[in-house]
Every structure is written in structure tokens, then in C-alpha cells.
N, C-alpha and C. Protein backbone atom coordinates (compact mmCIF):
# COMPACT_ATOMS: atom_id res chain seq x y z
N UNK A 1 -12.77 -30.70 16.74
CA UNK A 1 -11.53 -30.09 16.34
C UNK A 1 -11.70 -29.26 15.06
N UNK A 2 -12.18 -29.86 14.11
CA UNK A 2 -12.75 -29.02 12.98
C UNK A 2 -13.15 -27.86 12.83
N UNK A 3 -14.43 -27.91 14.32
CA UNK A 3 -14.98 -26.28 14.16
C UNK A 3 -13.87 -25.33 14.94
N UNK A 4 -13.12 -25.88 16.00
CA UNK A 4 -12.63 -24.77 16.48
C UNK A 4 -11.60 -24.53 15.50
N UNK A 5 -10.45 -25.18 14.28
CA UNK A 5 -9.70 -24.67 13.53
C UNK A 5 -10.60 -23.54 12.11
N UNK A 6 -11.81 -23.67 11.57
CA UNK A 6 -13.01 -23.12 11.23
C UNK A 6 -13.27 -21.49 12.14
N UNK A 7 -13.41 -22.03 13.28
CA UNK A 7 -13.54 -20.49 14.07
C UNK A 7 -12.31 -20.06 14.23
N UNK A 8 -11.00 -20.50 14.43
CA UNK A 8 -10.11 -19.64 14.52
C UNK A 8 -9.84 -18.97 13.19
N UNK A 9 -10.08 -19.73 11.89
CA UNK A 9 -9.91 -19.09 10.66
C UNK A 9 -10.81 -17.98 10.31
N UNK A 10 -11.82 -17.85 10.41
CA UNK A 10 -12.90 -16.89 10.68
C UNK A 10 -12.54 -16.04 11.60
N UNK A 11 -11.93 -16.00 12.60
CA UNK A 11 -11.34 -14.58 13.47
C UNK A 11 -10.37 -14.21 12.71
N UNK A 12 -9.51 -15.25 12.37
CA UNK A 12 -8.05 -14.14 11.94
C UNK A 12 -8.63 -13.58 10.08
N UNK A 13 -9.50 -14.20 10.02
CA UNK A 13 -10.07 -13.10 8.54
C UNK A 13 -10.85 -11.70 8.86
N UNK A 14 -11.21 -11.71 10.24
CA UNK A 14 -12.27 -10.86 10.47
C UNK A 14 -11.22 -9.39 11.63
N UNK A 15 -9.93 -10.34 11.63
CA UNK A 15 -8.93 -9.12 12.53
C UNK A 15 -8.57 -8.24 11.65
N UNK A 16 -8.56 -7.32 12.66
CA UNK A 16 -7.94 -6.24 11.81
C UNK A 16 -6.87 -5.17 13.03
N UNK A 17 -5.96 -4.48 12.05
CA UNK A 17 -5.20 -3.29 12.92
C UNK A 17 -5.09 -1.70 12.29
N UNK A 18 -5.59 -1.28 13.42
CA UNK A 18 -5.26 0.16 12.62
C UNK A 18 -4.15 1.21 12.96
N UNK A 19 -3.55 1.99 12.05
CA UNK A 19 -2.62 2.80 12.79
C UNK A 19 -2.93 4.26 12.24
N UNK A 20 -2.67 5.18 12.82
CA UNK A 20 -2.59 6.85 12.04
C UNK A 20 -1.70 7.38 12.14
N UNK A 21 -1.34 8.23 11.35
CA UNK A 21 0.09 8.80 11.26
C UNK A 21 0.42 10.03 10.32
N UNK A 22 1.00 10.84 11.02
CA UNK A 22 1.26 12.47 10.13
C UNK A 22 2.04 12.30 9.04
N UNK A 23 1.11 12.55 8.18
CA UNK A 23 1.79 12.98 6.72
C UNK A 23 2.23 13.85 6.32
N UNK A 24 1.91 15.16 6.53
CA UNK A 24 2.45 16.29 6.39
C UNK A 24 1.84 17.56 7.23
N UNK A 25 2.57 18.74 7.42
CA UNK A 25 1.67 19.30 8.38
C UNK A 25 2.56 21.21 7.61
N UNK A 26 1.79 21.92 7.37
CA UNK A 26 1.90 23.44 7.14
C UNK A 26 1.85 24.55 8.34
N UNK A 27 2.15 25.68 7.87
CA UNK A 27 1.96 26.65 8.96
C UNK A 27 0.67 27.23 9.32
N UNK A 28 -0.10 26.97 8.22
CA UNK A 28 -1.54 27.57 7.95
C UNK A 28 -2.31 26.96 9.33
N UNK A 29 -3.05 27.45 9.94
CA UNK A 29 -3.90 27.40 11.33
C UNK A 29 -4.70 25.68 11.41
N UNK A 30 -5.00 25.13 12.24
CA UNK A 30 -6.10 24.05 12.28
C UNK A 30 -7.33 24.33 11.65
N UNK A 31 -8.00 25.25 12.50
CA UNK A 31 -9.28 25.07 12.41
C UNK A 31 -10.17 24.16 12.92
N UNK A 32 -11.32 24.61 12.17
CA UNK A 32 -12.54 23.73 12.45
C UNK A 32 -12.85 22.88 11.50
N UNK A 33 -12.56 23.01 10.45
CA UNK A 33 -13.01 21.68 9.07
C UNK A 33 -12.00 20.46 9.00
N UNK A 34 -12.78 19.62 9.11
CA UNK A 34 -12.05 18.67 8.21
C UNK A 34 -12.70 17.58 7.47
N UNK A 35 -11.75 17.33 6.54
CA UNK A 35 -12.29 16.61 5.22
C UNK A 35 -11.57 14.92 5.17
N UNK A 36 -12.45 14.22 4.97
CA UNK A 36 -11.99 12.76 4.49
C UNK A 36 -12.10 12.05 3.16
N UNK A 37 -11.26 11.69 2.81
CA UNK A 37 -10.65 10.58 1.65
C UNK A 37 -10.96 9.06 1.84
N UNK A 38 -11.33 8.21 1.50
CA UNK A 38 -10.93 7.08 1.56
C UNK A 38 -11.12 5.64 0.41
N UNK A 39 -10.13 5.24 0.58
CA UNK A 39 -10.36 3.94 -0.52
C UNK A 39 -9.77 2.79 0.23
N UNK A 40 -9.71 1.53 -0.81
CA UNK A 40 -9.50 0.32 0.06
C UNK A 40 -8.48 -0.36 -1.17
N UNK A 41 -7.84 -1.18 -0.18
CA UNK A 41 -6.08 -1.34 -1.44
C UNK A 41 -6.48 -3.01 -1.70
N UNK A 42 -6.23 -3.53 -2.54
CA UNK A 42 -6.36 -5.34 -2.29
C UNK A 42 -4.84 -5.49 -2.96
N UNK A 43 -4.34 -6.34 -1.92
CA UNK A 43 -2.86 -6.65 -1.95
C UNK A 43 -2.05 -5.46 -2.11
N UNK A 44 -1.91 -4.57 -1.16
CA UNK A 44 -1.06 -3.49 -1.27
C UNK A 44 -0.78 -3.31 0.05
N UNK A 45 -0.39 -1.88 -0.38
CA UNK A 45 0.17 -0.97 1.21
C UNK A 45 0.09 0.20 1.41
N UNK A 46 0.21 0.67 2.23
CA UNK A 46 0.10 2.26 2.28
C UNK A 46 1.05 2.65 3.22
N UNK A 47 2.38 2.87 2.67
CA UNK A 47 3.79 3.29 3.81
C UNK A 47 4.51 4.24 2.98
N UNK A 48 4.98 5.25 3.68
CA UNK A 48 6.13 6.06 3.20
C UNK A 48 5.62 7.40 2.25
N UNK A 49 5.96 7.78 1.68
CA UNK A 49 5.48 8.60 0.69
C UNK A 49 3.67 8.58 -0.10
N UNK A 50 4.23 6.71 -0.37
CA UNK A 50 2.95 5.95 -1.43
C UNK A 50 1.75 6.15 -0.38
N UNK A 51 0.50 6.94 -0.94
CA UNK A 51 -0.40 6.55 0.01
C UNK A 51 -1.57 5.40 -0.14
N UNK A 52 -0.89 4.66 -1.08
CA UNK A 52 -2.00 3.51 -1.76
C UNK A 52 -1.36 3.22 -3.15
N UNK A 53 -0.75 1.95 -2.60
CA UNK A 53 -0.04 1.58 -3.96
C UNK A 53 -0.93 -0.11 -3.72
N UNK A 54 -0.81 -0.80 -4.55
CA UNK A 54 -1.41 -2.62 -4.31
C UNK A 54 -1.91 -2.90 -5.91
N UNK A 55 -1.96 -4.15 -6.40
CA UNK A 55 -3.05 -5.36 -7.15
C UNK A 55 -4.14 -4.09 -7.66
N UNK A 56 -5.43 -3.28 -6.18
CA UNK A 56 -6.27 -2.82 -6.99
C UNK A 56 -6.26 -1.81 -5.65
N UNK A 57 -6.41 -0.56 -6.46
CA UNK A 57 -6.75 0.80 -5.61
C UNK A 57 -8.43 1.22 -6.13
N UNK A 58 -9.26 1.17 -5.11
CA UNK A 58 -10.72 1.17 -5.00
C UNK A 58 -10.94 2.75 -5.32
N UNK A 59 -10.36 3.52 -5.94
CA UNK A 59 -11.13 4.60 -5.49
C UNK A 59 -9.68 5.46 -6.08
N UNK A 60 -9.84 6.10 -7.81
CA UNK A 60 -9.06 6.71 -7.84
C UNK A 60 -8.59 7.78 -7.87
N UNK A 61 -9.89 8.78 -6.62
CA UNK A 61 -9.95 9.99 -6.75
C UNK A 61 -9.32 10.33 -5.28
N UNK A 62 -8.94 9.36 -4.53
CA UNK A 62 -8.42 9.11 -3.23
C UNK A 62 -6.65 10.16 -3.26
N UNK A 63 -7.18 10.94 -2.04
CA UNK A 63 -5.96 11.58 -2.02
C UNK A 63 -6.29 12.99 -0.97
N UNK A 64 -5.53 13.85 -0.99
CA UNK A 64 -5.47 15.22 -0.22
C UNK A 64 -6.51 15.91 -0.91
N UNK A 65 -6.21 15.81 -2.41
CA UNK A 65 -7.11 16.92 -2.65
C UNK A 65 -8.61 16.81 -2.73
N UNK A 66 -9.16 15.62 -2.92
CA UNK A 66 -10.23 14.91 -2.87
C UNK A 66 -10.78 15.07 -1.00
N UNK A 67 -9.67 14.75 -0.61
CA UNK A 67 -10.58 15.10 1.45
C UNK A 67 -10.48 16.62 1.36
N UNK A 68 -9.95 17.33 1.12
CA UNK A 68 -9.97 18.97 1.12
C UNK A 68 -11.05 19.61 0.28
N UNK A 69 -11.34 18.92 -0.91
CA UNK A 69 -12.62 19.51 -1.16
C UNK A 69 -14.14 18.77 -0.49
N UNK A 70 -13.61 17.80 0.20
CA UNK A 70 -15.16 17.57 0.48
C UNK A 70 -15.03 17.95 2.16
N UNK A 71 -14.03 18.72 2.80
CA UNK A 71 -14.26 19.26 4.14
C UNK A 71 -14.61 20.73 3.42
N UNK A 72 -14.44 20.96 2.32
CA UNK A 72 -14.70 22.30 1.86
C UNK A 72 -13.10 23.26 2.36
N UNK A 73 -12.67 22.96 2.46
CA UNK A 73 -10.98 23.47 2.94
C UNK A 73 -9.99 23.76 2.02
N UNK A 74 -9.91 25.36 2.26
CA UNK A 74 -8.93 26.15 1.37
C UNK A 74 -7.54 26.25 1.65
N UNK A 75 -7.19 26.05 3.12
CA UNK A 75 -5.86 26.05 3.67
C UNK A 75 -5.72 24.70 4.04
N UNK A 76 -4.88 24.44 3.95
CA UNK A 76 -4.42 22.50 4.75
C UNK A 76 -3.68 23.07 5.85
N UNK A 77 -3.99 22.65 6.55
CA UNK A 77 -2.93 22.62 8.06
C UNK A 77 -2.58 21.31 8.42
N UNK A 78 -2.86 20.37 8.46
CA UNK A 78 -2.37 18.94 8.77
C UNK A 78 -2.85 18.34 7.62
N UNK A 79 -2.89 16.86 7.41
CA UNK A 79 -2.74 15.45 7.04
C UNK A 79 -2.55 14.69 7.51
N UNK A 80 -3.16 13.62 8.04
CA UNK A 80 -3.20 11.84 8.42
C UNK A 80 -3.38 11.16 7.71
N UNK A 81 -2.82 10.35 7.83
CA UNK A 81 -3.03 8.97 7.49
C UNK A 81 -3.92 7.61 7.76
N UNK A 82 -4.66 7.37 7.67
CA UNK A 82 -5.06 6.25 8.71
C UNK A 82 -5.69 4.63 8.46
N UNK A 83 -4.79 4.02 8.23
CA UNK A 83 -4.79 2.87 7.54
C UNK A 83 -5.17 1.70 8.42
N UNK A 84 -6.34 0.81 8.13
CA UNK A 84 -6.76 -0.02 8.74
C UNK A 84 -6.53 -1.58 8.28
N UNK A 85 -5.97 -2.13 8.49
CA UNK A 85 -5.39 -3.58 8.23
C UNK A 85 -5.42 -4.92 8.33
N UNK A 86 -6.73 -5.48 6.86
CA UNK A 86 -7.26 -6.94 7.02
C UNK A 86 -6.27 -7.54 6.33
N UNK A 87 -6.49 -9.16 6.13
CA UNK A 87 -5.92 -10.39 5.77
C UNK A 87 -5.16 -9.56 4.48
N UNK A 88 -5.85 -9.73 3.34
CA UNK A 88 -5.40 -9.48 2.13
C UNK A 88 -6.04 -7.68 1.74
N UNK A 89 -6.18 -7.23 2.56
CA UNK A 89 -7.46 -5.89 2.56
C UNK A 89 -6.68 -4.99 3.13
N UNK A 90 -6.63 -3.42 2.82
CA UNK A 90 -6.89 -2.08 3.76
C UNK A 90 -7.31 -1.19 3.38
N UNK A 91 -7.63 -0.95 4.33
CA UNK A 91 -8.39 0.51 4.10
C UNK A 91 -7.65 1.85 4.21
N UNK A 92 -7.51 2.27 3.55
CA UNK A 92 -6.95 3.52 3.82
C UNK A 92 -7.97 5.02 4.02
N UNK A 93 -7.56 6.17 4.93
CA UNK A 93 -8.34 7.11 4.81
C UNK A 93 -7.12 8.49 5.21
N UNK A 94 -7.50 9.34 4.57
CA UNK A 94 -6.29 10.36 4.30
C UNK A 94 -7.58 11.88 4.93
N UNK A 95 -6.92 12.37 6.04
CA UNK A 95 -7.82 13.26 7.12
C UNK A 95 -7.07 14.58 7.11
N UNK A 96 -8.27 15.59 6.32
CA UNK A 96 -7.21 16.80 6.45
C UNK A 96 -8.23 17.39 7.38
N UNK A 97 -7.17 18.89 7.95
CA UNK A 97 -7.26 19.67 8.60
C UNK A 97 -7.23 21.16 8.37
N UNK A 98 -7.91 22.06 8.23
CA UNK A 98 -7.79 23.18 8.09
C UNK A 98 -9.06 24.00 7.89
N UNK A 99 -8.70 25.64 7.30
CA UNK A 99 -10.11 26.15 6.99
C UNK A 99 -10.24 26.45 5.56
């Protein structure tokens, strides 16, 4: 009985969920580039406006303009969101689009 309450605790630390979701989107074209952001929140969230609020934000260069210069991207045409969701953990990653 031990190990299987042990292994079930060890899965639900090791689950995770992810979701993506439009953050903002311009008139400027798609394209072909795109650039990624990402940091990881401990005890936080990433909903609504906030794209990483929590306890500790990993990474405080995390944001639009940080994925736009490293897709090399002068126009933004989209923004995602895409937040991945452990126990006390997420990950966040912010995906632009444009040229």
C-alpha cells in the first residue's frame, strides 16, 4: 500500500497541463519569423493581462520584447501565450509572430 500511495504521489508531481492562448494580435502580416520568451513562475500565475506574476519570476527579461528580438522581428503580428502547469511550478513561454 505504501508504494502505490508513493507512486501515485510521484505522478501527480510529475503532471502537468498546458494551454495557449492569444494575447494580442496587429495588422502587420505573419510571416516567417518567430521568436520565443520563456521563464518559469514558482507559486504564481500567468492569466489575464499579468504574463508572470508569483513568489519568484525566473527570468526577468521575459516578455514580447525579449521573444521579438531573439526571432529577430521588427513587426509583431501575433502573440501567444503558452503556459505549462506543474504542482507548485509553470512555465511560461510568450511566442511572437512576424517579420
Amino acid at each position: 500500500m505504501k508504494k502505490y500511495i508513493i507512486a501515485l504521489s510521484a505522478i501527480g508531481l510529475m503532471a502537468s497541463c498546458s494551454i495557449t492562448r492569444p494575447y494580442t494580435a496587429t495588422n502587420n502580416p505573419i510571416g516567417s519569423k518567430v521568436g520565443k520568451s520563456q521563464t518559469g513562475v514558482i507559486l504564481g500565475t500567468s492569466a489575464g493581462d499579468e504574463l508572470a506574476v508569483g513568489l519568484f519570476v525566473l527570468n526577468n527579461n521575459f516578455g514580447v520584447i525579449e521573444a521579438a528580438k531573439k526571432g529577430k522581428i521588427n513587426k509583431i503580428a501575433t502573440v501567444d501565450v503558452k503556459t505549462t502547469n506543474y504542482l507548485f511550478f509553470q512555465k511560461v513561454e510568450v511566442i511572437v509572430t512576424g517579420e
